[in-house]
C-alpha atoms as a PDB file:
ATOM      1  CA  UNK A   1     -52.102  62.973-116.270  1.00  0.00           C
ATOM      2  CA  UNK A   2     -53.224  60.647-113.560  1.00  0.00           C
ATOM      3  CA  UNK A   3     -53.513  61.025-110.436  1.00  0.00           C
ATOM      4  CA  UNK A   4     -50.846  59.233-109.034  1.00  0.00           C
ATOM      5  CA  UNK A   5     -48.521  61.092-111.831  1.00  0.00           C
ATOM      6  CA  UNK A   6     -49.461  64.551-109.706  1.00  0.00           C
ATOM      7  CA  UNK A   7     -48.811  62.572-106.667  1.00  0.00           C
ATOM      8  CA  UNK A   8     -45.305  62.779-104.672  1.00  0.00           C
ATOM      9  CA  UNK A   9     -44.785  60.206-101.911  1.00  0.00           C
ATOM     10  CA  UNK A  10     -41.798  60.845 -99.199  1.00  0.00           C
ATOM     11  CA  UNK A  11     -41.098  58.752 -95.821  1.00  0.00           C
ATOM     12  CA  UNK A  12     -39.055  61.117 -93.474  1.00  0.00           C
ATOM     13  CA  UNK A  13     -37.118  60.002 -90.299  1.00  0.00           C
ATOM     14  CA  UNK A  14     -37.585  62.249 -87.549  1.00  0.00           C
ATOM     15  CA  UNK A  15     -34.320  61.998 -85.663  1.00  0.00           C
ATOM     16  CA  UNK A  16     -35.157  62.824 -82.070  1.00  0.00           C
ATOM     17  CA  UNK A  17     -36.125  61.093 -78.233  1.00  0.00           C
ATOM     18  CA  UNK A  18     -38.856  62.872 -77.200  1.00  0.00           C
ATOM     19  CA  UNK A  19     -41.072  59.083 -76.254  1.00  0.00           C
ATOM     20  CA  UNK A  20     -44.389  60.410 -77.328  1.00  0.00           C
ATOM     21  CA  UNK A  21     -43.543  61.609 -80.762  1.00  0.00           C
ATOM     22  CA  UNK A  22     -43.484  59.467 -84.338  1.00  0.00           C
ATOM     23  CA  UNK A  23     -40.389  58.314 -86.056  1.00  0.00           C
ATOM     24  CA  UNK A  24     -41.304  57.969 -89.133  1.00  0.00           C
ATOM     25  CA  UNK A  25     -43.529  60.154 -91.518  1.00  0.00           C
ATOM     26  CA  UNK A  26     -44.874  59.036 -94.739  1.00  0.00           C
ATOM     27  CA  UNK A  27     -46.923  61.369 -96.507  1.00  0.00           C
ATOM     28  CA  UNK A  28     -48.887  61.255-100.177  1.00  0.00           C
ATOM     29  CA  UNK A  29     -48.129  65.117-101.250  1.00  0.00           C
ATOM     30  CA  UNK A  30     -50.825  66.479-104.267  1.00  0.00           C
ATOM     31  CA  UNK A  31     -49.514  68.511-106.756  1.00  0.00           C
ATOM     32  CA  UNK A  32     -50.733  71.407-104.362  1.00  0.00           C
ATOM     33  CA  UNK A  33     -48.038  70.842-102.316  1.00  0.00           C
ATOM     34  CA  UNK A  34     -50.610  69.885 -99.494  1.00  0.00           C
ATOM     35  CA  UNK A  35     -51.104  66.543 -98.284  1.00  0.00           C
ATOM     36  CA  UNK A  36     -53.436  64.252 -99.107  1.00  0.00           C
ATOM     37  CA  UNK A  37     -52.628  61.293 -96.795  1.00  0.00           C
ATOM     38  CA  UNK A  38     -50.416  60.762 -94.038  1.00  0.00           C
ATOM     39  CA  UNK A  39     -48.948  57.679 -91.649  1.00  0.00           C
ATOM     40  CA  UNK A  40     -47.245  58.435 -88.359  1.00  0.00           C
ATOM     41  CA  UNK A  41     -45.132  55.514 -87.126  1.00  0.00           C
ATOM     42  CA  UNK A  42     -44.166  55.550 -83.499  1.00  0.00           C
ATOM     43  CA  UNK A  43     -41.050  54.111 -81.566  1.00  0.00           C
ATOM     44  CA  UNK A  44     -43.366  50.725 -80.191  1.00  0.00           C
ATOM     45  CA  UNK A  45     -44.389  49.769 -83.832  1.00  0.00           C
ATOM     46  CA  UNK A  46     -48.012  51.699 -83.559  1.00  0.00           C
ATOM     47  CA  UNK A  47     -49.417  53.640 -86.284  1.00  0.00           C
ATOM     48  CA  UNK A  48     -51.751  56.911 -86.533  1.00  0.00           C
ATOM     49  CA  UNK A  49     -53.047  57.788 -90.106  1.00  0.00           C
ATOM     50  CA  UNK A  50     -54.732  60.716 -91.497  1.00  0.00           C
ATOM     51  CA  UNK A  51     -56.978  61.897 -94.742  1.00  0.00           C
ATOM     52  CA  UNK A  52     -59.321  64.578 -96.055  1.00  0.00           C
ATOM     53  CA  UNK A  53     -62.156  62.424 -94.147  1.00  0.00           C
ATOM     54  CA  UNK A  54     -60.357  60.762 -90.970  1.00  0.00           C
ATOM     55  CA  UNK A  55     -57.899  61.008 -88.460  1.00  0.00           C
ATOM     56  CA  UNK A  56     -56.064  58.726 -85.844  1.00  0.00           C
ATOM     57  CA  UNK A  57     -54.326  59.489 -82.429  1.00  0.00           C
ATOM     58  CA  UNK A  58     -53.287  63.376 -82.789  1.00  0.00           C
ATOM     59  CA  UNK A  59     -52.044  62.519 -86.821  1.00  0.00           C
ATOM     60  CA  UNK A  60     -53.812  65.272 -88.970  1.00  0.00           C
ATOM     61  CA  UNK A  61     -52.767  67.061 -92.412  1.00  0.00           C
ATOM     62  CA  UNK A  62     -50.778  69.777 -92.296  1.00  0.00           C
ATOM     63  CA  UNK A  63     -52.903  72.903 -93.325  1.00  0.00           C
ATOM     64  CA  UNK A  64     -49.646  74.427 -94.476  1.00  0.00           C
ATOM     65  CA  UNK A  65     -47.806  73.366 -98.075  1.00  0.00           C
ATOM     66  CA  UNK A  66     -45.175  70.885 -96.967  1.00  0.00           C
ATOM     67  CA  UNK A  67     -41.899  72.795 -98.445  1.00  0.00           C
ATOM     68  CA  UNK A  68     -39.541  71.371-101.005  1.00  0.00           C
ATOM     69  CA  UNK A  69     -37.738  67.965-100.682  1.00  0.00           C
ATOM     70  CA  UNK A  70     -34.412  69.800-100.049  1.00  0.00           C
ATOM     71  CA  UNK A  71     -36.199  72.158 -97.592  1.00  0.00           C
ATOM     72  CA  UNK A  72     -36.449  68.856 -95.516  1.00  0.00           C
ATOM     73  CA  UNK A  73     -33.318  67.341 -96.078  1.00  0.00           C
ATOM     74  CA  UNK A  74     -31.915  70.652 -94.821  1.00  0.00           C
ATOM     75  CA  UNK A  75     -32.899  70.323 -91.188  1.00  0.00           C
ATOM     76  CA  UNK A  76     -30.817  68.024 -89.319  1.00  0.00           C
ATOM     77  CA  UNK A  77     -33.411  66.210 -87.739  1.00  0.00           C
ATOM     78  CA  UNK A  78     -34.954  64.817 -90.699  1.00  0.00           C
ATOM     79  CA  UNK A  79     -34.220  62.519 -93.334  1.00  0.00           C
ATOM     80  CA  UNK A  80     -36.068  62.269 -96.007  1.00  0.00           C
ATOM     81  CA  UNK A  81     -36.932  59.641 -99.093  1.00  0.00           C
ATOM     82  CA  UNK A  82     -38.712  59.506-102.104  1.00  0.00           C
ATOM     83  CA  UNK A  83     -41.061  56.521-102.142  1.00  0.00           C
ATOM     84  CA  UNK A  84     -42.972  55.018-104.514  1.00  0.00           C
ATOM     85  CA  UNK A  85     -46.848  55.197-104.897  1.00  0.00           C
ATOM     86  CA  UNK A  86     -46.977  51.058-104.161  1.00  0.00           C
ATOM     87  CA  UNK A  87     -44.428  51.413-101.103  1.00  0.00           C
ATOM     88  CA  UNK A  88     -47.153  54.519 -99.768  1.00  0.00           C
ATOM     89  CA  UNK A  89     -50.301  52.160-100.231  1.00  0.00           C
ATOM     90  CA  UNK A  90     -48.292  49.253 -98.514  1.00  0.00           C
ATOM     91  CA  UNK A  91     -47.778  51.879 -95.592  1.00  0.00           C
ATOM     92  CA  UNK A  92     -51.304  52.998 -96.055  1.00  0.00           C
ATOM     93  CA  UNK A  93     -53.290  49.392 -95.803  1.00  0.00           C
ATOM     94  CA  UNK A  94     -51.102  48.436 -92.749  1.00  0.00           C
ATOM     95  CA  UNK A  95     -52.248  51.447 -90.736  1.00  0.00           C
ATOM     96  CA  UNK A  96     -55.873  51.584 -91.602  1.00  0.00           C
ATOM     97  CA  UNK A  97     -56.377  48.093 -92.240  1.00  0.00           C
ATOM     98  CA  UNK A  98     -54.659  46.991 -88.367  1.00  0.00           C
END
């Protein structure tokens, strides 16, 4: 199996109005159920990023398994999708590459 066959990619919407927080989450998920890469999108457009080997603004990994898909939809202030590996790299390249 390939790696991006172990690989789950979700964006989640983080319904809420506290000014300093991100919006949107996109996280590459390993078969560990740990992340392996995450992108923090904020209200003004900006974008944090994190990995195994960098970090941006206060973006890190979680150091906890990340729960089940329908853990996340449960909680009403999150909405979660299932993205594709392409639509994660997209995400990916515009935060580390701006």
């Amino acid at each position: 199996m390939s790696d991006a066959e172990e690989m789950r990619y979700w964006k989640v919407r983080w319904l809420h109005d506290f000014p300093d927080e991100p919006v949107e989450l996109y996280s590459e998920i390993g078969e560990d159920d740990f992340e392996q890469r995450k992108v923090e999108v904020y209200r003004d457009g900006h974008r944090d990023y994190a990995s195994a080997s960098t970090t941006t603004g206060t973006t890190m990994l979680s150091d906890i398994p990340v729960g089940t898909f329908d853990d996340i939809a449960a909680q009403a202030d999150f909405e979660p999708r299932r993205i594709s590996a392409d639509d994660f790299e997209r995400i990916w390249r515009a935060a580390t590459e701006a």
